[in-house]
PDB file of N, CA and C in Angstrom:
ATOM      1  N   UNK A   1      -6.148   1.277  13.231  1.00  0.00           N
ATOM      2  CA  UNK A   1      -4.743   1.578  13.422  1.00  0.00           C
ATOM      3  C   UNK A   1      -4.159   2.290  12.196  1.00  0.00           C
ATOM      4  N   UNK A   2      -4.654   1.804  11.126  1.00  0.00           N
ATOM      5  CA  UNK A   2      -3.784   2.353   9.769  1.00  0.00           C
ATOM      6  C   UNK A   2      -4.431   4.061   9.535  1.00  0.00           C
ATOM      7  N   UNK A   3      -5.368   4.086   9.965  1.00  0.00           N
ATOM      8  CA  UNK A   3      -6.155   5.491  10.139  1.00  0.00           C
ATOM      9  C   UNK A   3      -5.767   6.087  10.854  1.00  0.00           C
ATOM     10  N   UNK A   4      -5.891   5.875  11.871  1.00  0.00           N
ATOM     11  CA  UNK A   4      -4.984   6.939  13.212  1.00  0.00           C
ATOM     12  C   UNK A   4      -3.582   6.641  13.599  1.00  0.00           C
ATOM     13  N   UNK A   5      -2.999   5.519  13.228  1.00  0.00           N
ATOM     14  CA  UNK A   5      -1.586   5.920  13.718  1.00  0.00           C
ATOM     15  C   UNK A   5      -0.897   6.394  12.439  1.00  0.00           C
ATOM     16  N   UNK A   6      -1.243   5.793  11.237  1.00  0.00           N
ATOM     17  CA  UNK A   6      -0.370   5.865  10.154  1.00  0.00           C
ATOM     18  C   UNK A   6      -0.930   7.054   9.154  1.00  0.00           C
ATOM     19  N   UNK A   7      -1.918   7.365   8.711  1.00  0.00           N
ATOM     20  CA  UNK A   7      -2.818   8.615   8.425  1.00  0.00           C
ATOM     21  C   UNK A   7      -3.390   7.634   7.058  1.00  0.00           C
ATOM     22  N   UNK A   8      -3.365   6.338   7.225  1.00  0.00           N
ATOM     23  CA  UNK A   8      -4.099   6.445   5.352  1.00  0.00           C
ATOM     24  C   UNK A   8      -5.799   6.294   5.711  1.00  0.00           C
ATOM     25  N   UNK A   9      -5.628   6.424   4.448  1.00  0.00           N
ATOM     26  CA  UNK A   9      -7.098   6.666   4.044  1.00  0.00           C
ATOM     27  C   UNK A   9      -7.880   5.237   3.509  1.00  0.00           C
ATOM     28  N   UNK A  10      -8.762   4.905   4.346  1.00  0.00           N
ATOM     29  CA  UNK A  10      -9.136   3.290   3.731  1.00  0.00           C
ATOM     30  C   UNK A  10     -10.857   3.384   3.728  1.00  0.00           C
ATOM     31  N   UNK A  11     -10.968   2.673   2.753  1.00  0.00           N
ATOM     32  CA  UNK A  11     -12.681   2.405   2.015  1.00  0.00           C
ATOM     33  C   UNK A  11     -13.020   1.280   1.859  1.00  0.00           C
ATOM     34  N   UNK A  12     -13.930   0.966   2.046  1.00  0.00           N
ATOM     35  CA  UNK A  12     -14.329  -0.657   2.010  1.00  0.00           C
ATOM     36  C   UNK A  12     -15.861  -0.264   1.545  1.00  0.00           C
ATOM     37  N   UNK A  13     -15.643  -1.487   0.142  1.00  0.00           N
ATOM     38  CA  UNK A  13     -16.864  -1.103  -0.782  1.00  0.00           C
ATOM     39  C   UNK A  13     -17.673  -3.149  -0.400  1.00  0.00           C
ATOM     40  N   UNK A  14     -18.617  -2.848   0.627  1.00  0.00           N
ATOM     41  CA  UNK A  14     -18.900  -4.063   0.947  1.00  0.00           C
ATOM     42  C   UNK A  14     -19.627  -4.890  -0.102  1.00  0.00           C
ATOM     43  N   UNK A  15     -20.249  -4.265  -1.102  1.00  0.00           N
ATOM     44  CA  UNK A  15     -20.590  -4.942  -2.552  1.00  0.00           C
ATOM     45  C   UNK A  15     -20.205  -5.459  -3.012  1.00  0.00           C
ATOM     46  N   UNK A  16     -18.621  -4.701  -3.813  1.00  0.00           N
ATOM     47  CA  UNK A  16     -17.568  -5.878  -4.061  1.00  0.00           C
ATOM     48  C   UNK A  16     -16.577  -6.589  -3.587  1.00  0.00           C
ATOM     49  N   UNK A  17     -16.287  -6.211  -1.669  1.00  0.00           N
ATOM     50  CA  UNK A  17     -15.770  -6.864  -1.110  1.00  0.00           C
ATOM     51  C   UNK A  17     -14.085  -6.301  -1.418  1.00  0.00           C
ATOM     52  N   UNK A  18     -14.332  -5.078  -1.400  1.00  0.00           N
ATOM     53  CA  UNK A  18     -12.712  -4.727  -1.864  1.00  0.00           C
ATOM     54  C   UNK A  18     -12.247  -3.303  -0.743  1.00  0.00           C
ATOM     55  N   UNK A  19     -11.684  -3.063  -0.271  1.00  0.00           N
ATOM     56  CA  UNK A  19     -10.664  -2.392   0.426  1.00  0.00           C
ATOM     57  C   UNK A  19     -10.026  -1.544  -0.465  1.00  0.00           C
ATOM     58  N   UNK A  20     -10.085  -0.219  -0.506  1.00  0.00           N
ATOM     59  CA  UNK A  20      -8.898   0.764  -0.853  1.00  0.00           C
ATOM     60  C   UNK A  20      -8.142   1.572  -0.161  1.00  0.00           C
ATOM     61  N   UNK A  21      -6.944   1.428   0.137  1.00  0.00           N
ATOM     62  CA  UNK A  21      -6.081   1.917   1.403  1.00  0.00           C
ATOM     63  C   UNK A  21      -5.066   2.446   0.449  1.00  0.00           C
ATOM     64  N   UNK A  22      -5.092   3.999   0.839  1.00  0.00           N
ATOM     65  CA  UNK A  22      -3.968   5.108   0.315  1.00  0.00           C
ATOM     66  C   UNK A  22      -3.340   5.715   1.526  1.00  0.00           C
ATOM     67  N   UNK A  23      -2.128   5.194   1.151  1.00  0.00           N
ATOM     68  CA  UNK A  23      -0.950   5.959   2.236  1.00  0.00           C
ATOM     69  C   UNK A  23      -1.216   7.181   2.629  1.00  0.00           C
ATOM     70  N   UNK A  24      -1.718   8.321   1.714  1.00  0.00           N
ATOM     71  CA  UNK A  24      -2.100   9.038   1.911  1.00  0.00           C
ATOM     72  C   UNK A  24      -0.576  10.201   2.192  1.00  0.00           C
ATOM     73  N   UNK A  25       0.174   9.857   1.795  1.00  0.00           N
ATOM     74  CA  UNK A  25       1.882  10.497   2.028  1.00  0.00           C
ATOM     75  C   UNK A  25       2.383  11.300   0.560  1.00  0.00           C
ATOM     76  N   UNK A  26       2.989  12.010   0.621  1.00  0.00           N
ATOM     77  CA  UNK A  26       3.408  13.176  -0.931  1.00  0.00           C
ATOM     78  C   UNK A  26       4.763  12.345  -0.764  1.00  0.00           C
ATOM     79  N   UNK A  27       5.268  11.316  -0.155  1.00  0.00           N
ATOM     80  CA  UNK A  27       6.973  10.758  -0.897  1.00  0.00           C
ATOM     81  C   UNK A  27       6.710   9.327  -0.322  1.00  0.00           C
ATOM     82  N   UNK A  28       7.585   8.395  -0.743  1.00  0.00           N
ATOM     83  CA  UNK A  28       7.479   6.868  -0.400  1.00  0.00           C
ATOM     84  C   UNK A  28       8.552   6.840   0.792  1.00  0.00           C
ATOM     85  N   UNK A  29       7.479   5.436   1.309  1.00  0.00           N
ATOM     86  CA  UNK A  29       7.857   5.893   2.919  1.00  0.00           C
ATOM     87  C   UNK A  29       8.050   4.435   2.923  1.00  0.00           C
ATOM     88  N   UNK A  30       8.374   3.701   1.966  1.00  0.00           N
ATOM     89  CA  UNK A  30       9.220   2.109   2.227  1.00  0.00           C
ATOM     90  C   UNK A  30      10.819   2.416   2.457  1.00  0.00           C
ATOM     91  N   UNK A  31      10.922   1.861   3.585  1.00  0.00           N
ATOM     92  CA  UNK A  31      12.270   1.553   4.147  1.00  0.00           C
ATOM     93  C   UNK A  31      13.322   1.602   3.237  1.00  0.00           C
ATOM     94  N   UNK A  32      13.545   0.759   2.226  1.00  0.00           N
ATOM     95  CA  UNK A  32      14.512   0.621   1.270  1.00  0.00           C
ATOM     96  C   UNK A  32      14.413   1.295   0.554  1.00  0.00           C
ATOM     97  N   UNK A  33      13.700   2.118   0.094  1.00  0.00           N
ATOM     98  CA  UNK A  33      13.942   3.481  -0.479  1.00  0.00           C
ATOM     99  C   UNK A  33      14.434   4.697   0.089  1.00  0.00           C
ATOM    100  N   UNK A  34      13.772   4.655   1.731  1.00  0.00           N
ATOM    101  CA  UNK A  34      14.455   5.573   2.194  1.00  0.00           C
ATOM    102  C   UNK A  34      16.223   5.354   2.698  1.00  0.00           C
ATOM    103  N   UNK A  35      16.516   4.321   3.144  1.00  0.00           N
ATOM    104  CA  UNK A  35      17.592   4.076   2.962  1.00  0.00           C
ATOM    105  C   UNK A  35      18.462   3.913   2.065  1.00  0.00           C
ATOM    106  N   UNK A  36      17.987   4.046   0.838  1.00  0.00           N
ATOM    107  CA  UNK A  36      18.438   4.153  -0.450  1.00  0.00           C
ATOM    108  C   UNK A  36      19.696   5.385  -0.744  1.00  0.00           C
ATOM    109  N   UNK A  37      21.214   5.031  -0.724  1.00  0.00           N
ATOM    110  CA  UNK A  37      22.116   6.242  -0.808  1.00  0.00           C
ATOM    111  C   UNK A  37      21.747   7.490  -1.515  1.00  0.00           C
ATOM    112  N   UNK A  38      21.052   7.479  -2.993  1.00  0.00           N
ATOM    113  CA  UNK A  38      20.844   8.486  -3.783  1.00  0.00           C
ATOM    114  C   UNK A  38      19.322   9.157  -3.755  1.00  0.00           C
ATOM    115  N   UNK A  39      18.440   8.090  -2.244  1.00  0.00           N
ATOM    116  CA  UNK A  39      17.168   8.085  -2.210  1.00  0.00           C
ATOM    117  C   UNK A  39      15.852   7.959  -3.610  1.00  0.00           C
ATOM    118  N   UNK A  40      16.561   7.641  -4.564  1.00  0.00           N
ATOM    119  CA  UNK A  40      16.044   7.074  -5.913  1.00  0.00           C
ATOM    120  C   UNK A  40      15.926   5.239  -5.730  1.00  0.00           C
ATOM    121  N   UNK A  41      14.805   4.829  -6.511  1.00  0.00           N
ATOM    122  CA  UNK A  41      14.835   3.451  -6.104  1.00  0.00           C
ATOM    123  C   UNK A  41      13.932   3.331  -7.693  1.00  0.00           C
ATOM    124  N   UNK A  42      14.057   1.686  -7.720  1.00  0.00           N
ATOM    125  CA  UNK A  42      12.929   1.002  -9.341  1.00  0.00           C
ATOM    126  C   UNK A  42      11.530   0.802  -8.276  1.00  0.00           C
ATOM    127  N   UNK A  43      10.582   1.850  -9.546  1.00  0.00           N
ATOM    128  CA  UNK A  43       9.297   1.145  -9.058  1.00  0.00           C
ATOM    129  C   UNK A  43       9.302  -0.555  -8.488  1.00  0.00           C
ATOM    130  N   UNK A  44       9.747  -1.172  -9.307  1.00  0.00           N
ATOM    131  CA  UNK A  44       9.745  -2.866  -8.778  1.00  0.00           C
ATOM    132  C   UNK A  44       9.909  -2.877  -7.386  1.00  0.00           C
ATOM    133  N   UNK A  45      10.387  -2.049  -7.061  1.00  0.00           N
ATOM    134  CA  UNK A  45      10.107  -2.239  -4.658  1.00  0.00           C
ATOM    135  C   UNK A  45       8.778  -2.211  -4.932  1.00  0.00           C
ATOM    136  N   UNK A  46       8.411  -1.305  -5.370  1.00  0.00           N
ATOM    137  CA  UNK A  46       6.133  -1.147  -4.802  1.00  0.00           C
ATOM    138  C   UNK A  46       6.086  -2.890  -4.824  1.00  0.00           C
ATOM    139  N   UNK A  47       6.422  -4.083  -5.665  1.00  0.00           N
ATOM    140  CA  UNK A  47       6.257  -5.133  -5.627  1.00  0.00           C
ATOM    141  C   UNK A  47       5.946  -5.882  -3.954  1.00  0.00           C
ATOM    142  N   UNK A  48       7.687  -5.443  -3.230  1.00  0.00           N
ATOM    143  CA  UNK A  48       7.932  -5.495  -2.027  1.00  0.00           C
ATOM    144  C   UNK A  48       6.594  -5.241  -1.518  1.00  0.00           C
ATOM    145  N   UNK A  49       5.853  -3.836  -1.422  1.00  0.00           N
ATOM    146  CA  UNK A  49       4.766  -3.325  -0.118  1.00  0.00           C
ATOM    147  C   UNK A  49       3.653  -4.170  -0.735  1.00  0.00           C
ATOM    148  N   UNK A  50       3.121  -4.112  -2.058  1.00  0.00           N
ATOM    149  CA  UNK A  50       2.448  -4.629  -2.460  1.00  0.00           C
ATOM    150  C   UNK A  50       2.036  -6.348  -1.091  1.00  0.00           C
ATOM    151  N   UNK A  51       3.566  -7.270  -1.378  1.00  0.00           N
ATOM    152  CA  UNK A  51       3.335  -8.172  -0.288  1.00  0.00           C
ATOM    153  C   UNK A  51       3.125  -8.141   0.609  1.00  0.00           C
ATOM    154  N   UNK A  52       3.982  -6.695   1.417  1.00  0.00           N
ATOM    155  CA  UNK A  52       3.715  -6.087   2.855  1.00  0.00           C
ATOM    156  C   UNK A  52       1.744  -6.144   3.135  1.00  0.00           C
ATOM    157  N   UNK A  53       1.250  -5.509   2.042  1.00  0.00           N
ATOM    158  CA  UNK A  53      -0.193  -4.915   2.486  1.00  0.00           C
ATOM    159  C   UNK A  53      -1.023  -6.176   2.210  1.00  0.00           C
ATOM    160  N   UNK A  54      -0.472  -7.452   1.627  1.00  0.00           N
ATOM    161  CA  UNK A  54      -1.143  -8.735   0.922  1.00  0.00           C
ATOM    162  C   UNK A  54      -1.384  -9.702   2.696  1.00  0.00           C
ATOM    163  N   UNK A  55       0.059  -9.728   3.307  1.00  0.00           N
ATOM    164  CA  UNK A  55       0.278 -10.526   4.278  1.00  0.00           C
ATOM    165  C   UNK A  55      -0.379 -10.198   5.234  1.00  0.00           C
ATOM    166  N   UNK A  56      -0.291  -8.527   5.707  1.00  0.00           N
ATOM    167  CA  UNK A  56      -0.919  -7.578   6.836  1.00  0.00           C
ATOM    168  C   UNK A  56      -2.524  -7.696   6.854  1.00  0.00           C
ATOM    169  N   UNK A  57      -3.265  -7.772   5.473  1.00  0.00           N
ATOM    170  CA  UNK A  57      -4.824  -7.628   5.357  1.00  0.00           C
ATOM    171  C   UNK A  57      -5.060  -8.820   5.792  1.00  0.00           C
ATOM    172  N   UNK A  58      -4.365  -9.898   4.933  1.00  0.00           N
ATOM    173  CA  UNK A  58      -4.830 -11.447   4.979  1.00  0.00           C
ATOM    174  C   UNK A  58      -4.761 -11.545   6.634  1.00  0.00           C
ATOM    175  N   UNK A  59      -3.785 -10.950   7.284  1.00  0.00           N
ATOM    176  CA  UNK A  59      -3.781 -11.704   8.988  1.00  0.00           C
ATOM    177  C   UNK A  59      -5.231 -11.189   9.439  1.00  0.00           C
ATOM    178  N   UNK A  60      -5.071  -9.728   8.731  1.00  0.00           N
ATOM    179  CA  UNK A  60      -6.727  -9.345   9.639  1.00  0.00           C
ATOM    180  C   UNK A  60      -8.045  -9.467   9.324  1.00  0.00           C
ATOM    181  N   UNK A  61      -7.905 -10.142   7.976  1.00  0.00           N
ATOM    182  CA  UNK A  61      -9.275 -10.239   8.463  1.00  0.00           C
ATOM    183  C   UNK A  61      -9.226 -12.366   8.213  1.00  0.00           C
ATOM    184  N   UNK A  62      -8.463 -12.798   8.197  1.00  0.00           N
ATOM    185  CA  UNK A  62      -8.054 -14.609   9.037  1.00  0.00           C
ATOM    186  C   UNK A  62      -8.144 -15.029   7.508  1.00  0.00           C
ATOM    187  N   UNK A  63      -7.789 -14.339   6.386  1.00  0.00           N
ATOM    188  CA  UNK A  63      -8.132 -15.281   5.554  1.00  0.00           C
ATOM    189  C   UNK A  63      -7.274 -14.208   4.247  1.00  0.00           C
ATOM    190  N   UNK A  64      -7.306 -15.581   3.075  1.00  0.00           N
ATOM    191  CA  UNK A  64      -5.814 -14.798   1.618  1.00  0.00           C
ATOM    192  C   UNK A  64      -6.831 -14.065   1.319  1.00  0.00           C
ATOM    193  N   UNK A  65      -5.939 -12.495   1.118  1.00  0.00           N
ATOM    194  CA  UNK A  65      -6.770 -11.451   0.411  1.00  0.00           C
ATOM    195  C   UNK A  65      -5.736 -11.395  -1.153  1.00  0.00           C
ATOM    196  N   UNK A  66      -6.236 -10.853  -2.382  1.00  0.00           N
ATOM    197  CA  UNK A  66      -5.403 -10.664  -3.377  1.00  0.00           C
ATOM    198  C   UNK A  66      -4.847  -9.015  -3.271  1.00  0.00           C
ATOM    199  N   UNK A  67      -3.937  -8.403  -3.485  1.00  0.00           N
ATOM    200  CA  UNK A  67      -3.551  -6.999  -3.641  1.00  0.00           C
ATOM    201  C   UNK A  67      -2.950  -6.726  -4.841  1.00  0.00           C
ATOM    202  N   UNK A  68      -3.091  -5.401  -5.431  1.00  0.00           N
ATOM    203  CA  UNK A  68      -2.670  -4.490  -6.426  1.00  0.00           C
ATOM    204  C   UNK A  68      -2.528  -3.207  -6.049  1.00  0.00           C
ATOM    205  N   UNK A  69      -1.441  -3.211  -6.688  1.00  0.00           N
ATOM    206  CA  UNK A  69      -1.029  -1.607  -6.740  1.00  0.00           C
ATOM    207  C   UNK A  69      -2.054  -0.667  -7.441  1.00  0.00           C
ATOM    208  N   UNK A  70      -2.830   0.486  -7.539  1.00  0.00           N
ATOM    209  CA  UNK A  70      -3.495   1.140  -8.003  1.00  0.00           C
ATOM    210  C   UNK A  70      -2.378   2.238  -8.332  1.00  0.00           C
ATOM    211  N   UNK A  71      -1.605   3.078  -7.417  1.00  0.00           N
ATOM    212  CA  UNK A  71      -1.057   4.379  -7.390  1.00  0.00           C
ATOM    213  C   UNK A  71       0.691   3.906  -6.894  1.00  0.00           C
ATOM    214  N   UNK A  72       1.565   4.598  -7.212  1.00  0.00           N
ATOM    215  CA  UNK A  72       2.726   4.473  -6.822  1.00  0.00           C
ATOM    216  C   UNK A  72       3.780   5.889  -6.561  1.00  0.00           C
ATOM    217  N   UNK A  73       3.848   6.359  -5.734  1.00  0.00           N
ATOM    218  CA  UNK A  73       4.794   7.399  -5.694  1.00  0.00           C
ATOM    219  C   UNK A  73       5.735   7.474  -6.406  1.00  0.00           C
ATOM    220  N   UNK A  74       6.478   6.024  -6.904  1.00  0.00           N
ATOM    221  CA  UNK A  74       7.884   5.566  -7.618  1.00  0.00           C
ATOM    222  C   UNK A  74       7.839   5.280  -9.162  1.00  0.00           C
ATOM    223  N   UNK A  75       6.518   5.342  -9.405  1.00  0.00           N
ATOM    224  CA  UNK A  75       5.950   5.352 -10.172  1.00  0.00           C
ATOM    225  C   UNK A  75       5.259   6.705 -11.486  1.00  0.00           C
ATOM    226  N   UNK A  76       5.440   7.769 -10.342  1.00  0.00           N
ATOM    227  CA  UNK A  76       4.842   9.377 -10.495  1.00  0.00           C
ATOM    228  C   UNK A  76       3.872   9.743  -9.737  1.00  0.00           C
ATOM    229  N   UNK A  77       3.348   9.123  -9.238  1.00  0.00           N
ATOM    230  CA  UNK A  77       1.590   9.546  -8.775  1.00  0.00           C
ATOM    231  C   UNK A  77       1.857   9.854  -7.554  1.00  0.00           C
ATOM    232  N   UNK A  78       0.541  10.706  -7.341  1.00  0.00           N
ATOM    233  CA  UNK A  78       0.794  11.598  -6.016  1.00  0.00           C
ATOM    234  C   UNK A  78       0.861  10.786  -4.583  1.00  0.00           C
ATOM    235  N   UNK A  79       0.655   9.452  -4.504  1.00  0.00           N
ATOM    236  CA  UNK A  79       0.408   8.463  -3.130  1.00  0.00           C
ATOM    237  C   UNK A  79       0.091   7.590  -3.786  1.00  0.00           C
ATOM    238  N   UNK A  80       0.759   6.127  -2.687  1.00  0.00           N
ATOM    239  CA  UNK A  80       0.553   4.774  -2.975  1.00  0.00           C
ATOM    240  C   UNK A  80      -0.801   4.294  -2.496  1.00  0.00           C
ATOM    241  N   UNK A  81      -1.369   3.999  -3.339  1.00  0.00           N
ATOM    242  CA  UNK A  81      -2.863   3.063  -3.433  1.00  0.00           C
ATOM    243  C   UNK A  81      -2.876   1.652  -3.564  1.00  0.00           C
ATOM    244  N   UNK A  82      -3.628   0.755  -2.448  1.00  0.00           N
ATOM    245  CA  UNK A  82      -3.397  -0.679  -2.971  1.00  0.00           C
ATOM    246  C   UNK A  82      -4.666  -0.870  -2.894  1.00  0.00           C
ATOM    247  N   UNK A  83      -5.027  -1.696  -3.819  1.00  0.00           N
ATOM    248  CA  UNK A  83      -6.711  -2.137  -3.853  1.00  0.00           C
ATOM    249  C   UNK A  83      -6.598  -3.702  -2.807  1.00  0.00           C
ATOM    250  N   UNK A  84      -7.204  -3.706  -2.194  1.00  0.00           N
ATOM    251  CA  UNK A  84      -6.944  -5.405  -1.562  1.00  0.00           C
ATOM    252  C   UNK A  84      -8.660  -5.929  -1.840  1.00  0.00           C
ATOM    253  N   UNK A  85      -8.646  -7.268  -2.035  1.00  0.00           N
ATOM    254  CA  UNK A  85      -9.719  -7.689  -2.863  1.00  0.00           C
ATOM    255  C   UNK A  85     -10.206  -9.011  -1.477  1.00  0.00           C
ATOM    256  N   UNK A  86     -11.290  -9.001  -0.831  1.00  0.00           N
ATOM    257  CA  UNK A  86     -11.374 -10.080  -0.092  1.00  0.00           C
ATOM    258  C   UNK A  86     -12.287 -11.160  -0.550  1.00  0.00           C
TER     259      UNK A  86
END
């Protein structure tokens, strides 16, 4: 689903059991930023998706995954990267 409906880009390195999923987007595409009046926001939202992508992995694959931010649009970088660790 995150591949074909949403366009990111995801890797799964079964060695170390880790997931890398990049939005794969040139602007941040969290809600509260885009609703944001001046459309400027504090990196500290990535915190927010960060949980978004923590809660979403953990449902799928039935069990707590850990997540980090790698990349942040809000941050400078060209697309948001989260490493999820199973």
């Amino acid at each position: 689903f995150l591949k074909s409906q949403w366009g990111w880009l995801i890797t799964y390195d079964r060695e170390s059991g880790r997931i890398t999923a990049d939005e794969g987007k040139s602007q941040c595409i969290c809600p509260i930023v885009t609703l944001s009046a001046n459309g400027e926001a504090s990196p500290n939202l990535c915190h927010c998706s960060e949980g978004f992508a923590k809660r979403m992995f953990s449902m799928v694959v039935g069990r707590e995954v850990r997540t980090k931010i790698k990349t942040s649009i809000l941050r400078g970088d060209d697309s948001c990267v989260y490493e999820i660790q199973l």
